[in-house]
Protein backbone atom coordinates (compact mmCIF):
# COMPACT_ATOMS: atom_id res chain seq x y z
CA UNK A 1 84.11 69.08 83.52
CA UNK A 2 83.14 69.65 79.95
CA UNK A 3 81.98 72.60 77.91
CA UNK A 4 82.98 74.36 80.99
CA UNK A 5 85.19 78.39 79.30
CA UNK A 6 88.45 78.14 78.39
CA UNK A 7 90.87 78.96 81.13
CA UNK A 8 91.47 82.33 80.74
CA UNK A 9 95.59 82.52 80.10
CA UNK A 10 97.17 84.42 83.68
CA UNK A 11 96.30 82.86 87.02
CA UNK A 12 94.10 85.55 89.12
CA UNK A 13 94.40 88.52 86.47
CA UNK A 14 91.32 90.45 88.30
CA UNK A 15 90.51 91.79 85.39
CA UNK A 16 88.97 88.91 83.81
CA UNK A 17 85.73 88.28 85.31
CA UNK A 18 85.49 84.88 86.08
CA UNK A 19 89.29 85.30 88.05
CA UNK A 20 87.52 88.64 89.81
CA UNK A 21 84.45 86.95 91.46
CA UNK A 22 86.41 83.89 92.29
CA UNK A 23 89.02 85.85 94.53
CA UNK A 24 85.87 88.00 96.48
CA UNK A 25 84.29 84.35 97.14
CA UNK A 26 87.92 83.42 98.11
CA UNK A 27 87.65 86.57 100.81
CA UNK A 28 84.82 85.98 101.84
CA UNK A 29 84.64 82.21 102.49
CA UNK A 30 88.10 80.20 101.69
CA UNK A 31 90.32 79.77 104.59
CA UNK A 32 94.29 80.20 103.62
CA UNK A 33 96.28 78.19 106.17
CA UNK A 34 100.29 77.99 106.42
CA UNK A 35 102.18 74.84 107.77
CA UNK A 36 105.82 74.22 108.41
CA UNK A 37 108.34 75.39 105.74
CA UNK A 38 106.58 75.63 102.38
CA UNK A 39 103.48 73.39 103.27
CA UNK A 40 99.91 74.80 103.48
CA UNK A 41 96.66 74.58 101.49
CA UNK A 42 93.90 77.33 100.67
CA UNK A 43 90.14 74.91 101.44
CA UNK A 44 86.52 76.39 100.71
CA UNK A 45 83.46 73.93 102.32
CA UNK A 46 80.51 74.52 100.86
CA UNK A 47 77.04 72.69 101.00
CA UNK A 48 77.14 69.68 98.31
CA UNK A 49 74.22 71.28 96.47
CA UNK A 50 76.87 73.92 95.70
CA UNK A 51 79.92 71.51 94.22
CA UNK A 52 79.41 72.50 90.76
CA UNK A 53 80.82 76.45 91.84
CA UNK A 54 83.98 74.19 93.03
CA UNK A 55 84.34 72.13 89.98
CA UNK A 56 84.36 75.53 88.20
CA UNK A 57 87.70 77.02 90.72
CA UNK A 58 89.79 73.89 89.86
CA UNK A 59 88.53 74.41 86.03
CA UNK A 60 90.35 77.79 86.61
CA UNK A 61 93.19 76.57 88.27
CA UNK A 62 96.17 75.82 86.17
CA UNK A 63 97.46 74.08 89.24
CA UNK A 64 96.87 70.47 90.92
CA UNK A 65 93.88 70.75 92.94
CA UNK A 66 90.78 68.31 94.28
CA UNK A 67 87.01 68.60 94.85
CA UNK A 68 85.99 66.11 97.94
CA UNK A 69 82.94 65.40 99.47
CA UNK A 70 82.78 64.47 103.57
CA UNK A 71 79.87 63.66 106.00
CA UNK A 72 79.68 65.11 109.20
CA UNK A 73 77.51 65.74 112.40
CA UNK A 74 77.28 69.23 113.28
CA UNK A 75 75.87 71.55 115.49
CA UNK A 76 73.21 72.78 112.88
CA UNK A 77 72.27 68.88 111.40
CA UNK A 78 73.08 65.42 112.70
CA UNK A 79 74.32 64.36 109.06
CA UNK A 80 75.93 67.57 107.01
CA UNK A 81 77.15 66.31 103.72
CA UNK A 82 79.66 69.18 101.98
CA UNK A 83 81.87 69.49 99.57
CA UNK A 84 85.42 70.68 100.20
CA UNK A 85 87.72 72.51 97.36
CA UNK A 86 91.48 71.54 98.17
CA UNK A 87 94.80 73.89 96.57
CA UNK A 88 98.12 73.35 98.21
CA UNK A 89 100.33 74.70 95.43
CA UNK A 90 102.73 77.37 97.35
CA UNK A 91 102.89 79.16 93.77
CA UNK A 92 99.23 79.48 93.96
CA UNK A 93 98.90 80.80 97.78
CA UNK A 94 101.82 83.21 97.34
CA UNK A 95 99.95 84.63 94.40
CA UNK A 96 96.68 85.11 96.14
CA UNK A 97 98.00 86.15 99.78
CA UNK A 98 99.69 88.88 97.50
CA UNK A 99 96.27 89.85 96.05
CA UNK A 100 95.06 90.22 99.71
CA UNK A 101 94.01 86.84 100.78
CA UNK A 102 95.27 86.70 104.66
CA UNK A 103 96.78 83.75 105.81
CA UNK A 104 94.58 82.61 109.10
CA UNK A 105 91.44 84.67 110.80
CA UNK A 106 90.93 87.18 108.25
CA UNK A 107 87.31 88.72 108.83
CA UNK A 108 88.37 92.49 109.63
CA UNK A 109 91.35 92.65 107.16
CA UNK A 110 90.07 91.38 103.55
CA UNK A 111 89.79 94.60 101.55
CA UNK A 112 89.01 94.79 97.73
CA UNK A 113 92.20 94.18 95.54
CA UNK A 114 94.80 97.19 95.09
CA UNK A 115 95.52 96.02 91.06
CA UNK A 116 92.64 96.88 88.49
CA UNK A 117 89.59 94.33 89.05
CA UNK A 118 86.19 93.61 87.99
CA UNK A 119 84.31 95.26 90.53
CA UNK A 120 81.07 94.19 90.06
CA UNK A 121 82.23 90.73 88.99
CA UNK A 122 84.14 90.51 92.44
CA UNK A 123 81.03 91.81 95.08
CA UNK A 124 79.21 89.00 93.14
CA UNK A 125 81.54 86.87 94.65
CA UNK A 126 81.64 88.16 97.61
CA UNK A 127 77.66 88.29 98.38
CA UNK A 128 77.60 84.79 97.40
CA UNK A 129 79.63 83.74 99.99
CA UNK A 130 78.67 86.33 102.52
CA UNK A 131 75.16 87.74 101.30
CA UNK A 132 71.98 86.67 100.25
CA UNK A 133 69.75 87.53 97.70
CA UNK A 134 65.70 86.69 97.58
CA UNK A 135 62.33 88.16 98.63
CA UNK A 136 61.58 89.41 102.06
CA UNK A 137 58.67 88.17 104.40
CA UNK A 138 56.48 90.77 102.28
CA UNK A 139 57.25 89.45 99.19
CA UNK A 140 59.54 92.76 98.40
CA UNK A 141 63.15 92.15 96.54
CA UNK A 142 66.24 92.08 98.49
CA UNK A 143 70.18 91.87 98.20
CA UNK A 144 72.29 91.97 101.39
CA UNK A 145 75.77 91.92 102.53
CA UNK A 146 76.98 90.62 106.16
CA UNK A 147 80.71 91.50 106.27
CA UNK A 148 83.31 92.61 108.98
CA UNK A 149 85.15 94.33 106.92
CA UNK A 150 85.20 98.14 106.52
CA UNK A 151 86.90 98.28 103.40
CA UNK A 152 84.55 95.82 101.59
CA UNK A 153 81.11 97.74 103.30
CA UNK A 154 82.33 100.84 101.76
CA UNK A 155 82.67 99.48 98.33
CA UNK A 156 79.75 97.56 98.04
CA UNK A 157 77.46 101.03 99.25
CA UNK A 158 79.49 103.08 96.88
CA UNK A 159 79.32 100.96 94.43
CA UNK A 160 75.92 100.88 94.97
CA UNK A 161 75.44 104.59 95.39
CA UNK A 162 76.43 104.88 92.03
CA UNK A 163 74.15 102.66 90.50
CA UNK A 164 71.13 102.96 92.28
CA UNK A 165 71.65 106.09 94.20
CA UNK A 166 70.64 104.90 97.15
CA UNK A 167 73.11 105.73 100.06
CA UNK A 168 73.47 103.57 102.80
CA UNK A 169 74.83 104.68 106.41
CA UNK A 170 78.12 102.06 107.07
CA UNK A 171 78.13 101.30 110.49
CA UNK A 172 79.03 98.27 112.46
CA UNK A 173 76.25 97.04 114.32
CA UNK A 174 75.78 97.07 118.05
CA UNK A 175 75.57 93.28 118.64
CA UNK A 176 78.14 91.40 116.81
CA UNK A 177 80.02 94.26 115.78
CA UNK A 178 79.80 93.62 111.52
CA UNK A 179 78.00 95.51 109.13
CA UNK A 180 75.01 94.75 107.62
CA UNK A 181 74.43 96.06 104.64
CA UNK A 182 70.91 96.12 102.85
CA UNK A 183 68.97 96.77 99.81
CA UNK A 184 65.37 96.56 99.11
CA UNK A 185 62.54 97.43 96.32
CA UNK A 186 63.96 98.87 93.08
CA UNK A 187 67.56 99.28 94.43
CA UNK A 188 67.52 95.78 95.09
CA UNK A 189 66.70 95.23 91.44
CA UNK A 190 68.80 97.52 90.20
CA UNK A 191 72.15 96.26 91.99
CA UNK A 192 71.39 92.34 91.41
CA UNK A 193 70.50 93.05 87.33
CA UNK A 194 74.12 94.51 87.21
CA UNK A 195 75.97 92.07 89.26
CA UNK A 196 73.94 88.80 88.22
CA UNK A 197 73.78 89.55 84.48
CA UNK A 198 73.42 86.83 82.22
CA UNK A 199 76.13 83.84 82.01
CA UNK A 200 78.32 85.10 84.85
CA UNK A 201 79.88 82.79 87.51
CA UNK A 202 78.13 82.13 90.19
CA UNK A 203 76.20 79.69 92.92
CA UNK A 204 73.42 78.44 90.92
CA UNK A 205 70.61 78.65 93.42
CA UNK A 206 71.68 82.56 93.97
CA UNK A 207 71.54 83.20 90.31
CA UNK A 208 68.27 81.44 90.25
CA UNK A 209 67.00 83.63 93.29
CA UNK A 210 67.99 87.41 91.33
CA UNK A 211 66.66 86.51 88.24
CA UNK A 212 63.30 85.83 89.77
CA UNK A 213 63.53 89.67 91.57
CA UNK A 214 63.29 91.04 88.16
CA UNK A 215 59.65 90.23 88.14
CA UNK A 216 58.29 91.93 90.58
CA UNK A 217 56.86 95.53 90.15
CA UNK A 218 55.88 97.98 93.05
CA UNK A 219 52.11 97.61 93.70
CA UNK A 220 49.86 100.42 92.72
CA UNK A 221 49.06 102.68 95.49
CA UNK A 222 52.34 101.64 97.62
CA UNK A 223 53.89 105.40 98.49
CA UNK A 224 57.14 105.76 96.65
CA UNK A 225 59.62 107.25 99.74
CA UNK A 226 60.61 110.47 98.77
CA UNK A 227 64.58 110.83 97.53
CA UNK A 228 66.48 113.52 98.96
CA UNK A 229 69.12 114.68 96.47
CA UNK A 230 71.98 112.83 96.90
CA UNK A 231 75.41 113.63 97.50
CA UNK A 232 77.92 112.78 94.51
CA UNK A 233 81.62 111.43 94.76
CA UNK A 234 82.72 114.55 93.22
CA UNK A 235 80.61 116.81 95.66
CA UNK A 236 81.77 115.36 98.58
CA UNK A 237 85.61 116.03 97.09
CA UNK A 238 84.72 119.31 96.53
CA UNK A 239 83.82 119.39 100.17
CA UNK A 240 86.48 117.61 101.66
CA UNK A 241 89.46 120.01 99.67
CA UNK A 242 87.42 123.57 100.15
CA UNK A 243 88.64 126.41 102.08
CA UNK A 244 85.73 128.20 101.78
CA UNK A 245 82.39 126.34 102.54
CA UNK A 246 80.08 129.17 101.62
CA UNK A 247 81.34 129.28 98.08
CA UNK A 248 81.29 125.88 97.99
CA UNK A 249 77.72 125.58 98.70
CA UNK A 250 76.90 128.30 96.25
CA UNK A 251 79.19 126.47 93.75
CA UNK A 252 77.14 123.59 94.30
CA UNK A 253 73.84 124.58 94.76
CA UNK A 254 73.13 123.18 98.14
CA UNK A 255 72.73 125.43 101.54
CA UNK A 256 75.90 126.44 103.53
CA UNK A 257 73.93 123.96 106.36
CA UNK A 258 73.61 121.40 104.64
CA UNK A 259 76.93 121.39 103.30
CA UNK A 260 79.20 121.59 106.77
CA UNK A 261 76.55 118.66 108.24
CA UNK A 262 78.03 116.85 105.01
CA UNK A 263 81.52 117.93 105.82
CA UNK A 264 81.26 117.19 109.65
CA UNK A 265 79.90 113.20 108.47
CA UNK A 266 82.51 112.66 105.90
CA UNK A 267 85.09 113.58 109.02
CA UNK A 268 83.32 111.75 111.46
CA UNK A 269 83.09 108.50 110.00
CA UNK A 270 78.88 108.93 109.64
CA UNK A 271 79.42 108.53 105.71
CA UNK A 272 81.71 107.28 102.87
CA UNK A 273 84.86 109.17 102.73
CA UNK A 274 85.34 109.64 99.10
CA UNK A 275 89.06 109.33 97.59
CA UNK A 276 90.36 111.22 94.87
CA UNK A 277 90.93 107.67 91.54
């Protein structure tokens, strides 16, 4: 493709952002297979509406790889025309199942890379693969993350907490057992201006979807939810590695209650656990 960015110079260095959001959409939707001796191939399908985002991967792949198109019936449409991304190099896959990209069912065990990444550049990839971004029934801006994974939940609501300051409860749901994690109104805003900023990498029709959240604006006379005061990454260390909660509260300026309720979430799984950088 041309005018597409120079390849940046190291194969999936996480720090570069374009490497970063690839390897979260990678996670979230490529399937890493291993055959016989050194044979195997890492695929993504996407819709064909989508291609382009696979045209860009093989742009950043210093390695032979191909961009196909196939026609199917499935159990969604009788014709399903999609677009499959195809990289068998075993240089490739060994780099990227080092990363953390699981060879086979991998739902429950993708977790966020242990090397120094783009964070916000790699949930961008991973909510385009497994998220969606948009307007709800009522016309209010959204941003949303279905994911079995623990570790990824976690860093998308702290991530978010951080941001936005709105904390989100992590829990698996009852039905299907995956998390579902939400954001609406000015949160929603919030997150998607700093992950979708201008001239990243990403599926076209997503970025098209977040820039149009920026314009909406909270009616007047729609009752702002009041914000309890949040806990903070370093409070809930402070928690976590006191011996004395009652100093700790006064330390912090928050009542000895409401400080061992914090305590007794943080140990019983009802709230990020916090660890120390």
């Amino acid at each position: 493709m041309a005018d597409c960015e120079p390849i940046p110079r190291r194969f999936m260095d996480l720090t570069v952002p374009e490497y970063a959001y690839m390897f979260g959409f990678l996670q979230a939707d490529g399937h890493l297979y291993q055959g016989i001796g050194q044979k195997g191939r890492l695929t993504i399908e996407l819709s064909v509406q989508d291609i382009d985002l696979l045209y860009r991967f093989k742009h950043l792949t210093p390695y032979n790889s191909t961009v196909s198109e196939r026609r199917r019936s499935t159990n969604f449409a009788e014709k399903h025309h999609s677009a499959v991304w195809t990289l068998c190099s075993l240089e490739a896959r060994t780099e990227l199942n080092a990363l953390g990209l699981p060879y086979g069912r991998k739902a429950r065990q993708i977790a966020p890379p242990s090397v120094e990444f783009s964070q916000r550049d790699y949930l961008r990839g991973v909510i385009d693969a497994d998220g969606s971004v948009g307007h709800t029934g009522q016309g209010f801006p959204f941003v949303s993350l279905t994911t079995s994974s623990t570790a990824v939940a976690n860093c998308l609501g702290q991530y978010a907490r951080e941001l936005t300051g709105a904390e989100r409860m992590i829990k698996r749901n009852r039905r299907d057992e995956v998390y579902n994690v939400l954001y609406q109104k000015e949160a929603a805003q919030i997150l998607v201006a700093d992950l979708y900023y201008p001239g990243c990498l990403s599926l076209g029709r997503k970025q098209v979807k977040a820039d149009a959240l920026a314009r909406w604006s909270r009616p007047s006379g729609m009752r702002v939810v009041y914000t309890r005061r949040l806990w903070t990454h370093q409070e809930d260390l402070a928690l976590q590695e006191s011996g004395d909660i009652v100093a700790t509260a006064e330390e912090l300026g928050r009542t000895e209650k409401s400080c061992r309720m914090r305590l007794w979430r943080l140990r019983n799984g009802q709230t990020l656990t916090p660890t120390n950088p």
